[in-house]
Protein backbone atom coordinates (compact mmCIF):
# COMPACT_ATOMS: atom_id res chain seq x y z
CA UNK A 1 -0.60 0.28 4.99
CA UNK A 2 0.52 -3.41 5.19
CA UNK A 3 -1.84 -5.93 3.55
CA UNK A 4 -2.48 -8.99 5.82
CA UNK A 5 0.01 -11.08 4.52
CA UNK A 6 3.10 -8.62 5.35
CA UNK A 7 1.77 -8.51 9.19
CA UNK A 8 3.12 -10.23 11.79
CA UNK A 9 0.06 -10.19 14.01
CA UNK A 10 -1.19 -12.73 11.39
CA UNK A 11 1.45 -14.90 11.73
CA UNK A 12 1.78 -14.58 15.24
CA UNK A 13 -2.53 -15.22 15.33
CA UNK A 14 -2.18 -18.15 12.80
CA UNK A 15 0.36 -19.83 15.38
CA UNK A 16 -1.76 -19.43 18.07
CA UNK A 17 -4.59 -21.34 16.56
CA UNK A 18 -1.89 -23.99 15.67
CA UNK A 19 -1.33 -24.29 19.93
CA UNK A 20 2.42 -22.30 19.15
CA UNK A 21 4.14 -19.72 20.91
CA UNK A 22 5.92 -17.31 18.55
CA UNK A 23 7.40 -14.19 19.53
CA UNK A 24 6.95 -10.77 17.46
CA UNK A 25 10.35 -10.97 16.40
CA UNK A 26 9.78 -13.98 14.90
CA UNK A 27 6.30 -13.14 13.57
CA UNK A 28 8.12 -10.10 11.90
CA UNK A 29 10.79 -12.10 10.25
CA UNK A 30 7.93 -14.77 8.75
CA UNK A 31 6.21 -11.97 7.08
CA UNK A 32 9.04 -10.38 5.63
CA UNK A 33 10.32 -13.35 4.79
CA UNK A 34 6.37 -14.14 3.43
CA UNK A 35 6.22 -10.93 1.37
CA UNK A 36 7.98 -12.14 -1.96
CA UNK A 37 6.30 -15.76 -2.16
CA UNK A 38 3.00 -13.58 -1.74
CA UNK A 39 4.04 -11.14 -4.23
CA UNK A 40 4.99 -13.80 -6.61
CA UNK A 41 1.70 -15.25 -5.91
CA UNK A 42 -0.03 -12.69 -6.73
CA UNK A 43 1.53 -12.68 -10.08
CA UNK A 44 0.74 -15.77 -10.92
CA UNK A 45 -2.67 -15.81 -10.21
CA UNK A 46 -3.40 -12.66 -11.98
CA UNK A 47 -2.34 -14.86 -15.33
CA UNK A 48 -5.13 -15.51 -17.99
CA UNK A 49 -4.46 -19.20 -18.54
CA UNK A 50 -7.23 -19.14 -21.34
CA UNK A 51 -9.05 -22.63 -22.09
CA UNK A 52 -7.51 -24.97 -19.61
CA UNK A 53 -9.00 -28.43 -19.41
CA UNK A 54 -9.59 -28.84 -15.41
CA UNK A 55 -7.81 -31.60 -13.93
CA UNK A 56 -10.64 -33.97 -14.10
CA UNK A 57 -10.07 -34.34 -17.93
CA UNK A 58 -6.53 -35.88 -17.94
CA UNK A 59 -6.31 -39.24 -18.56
CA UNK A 60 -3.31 -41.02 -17.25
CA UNK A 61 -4.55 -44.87 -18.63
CA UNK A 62 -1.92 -46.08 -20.74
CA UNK A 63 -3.84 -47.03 -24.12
């Protein structure tokens, strides 16, 4: 089973809504080109990045 990011009827529905034609064999080779940013992605975001200030708390004055 393909998880929505490796199918092409997402691509091909996400250019629709964006007023583009795109034709399945284009849609195909956007998700398989897709596949490793999404894996890498998913990597990523499944890191513990522990006690990270959020953004709000830098500072960027020069003192």
């Amino acid at each position: 089973m393909q998880s929505p990011d490796q199918n092409p009827e997402v691509f091909g529905s996400m250019a629709a809504l964006a007023g583009l034609e795109l034709s399945p064999d284009r849609a195909l080779a956007l998700a398989e080109a897709a596949a490793p940013i999404h894996a890498l992605l998913k990597t990523l975001s499944s890191r513990d990045l522990g006690e990270t200030p959020p953004a709000t708390a830098f500072s960027a004055a020069w003192k």
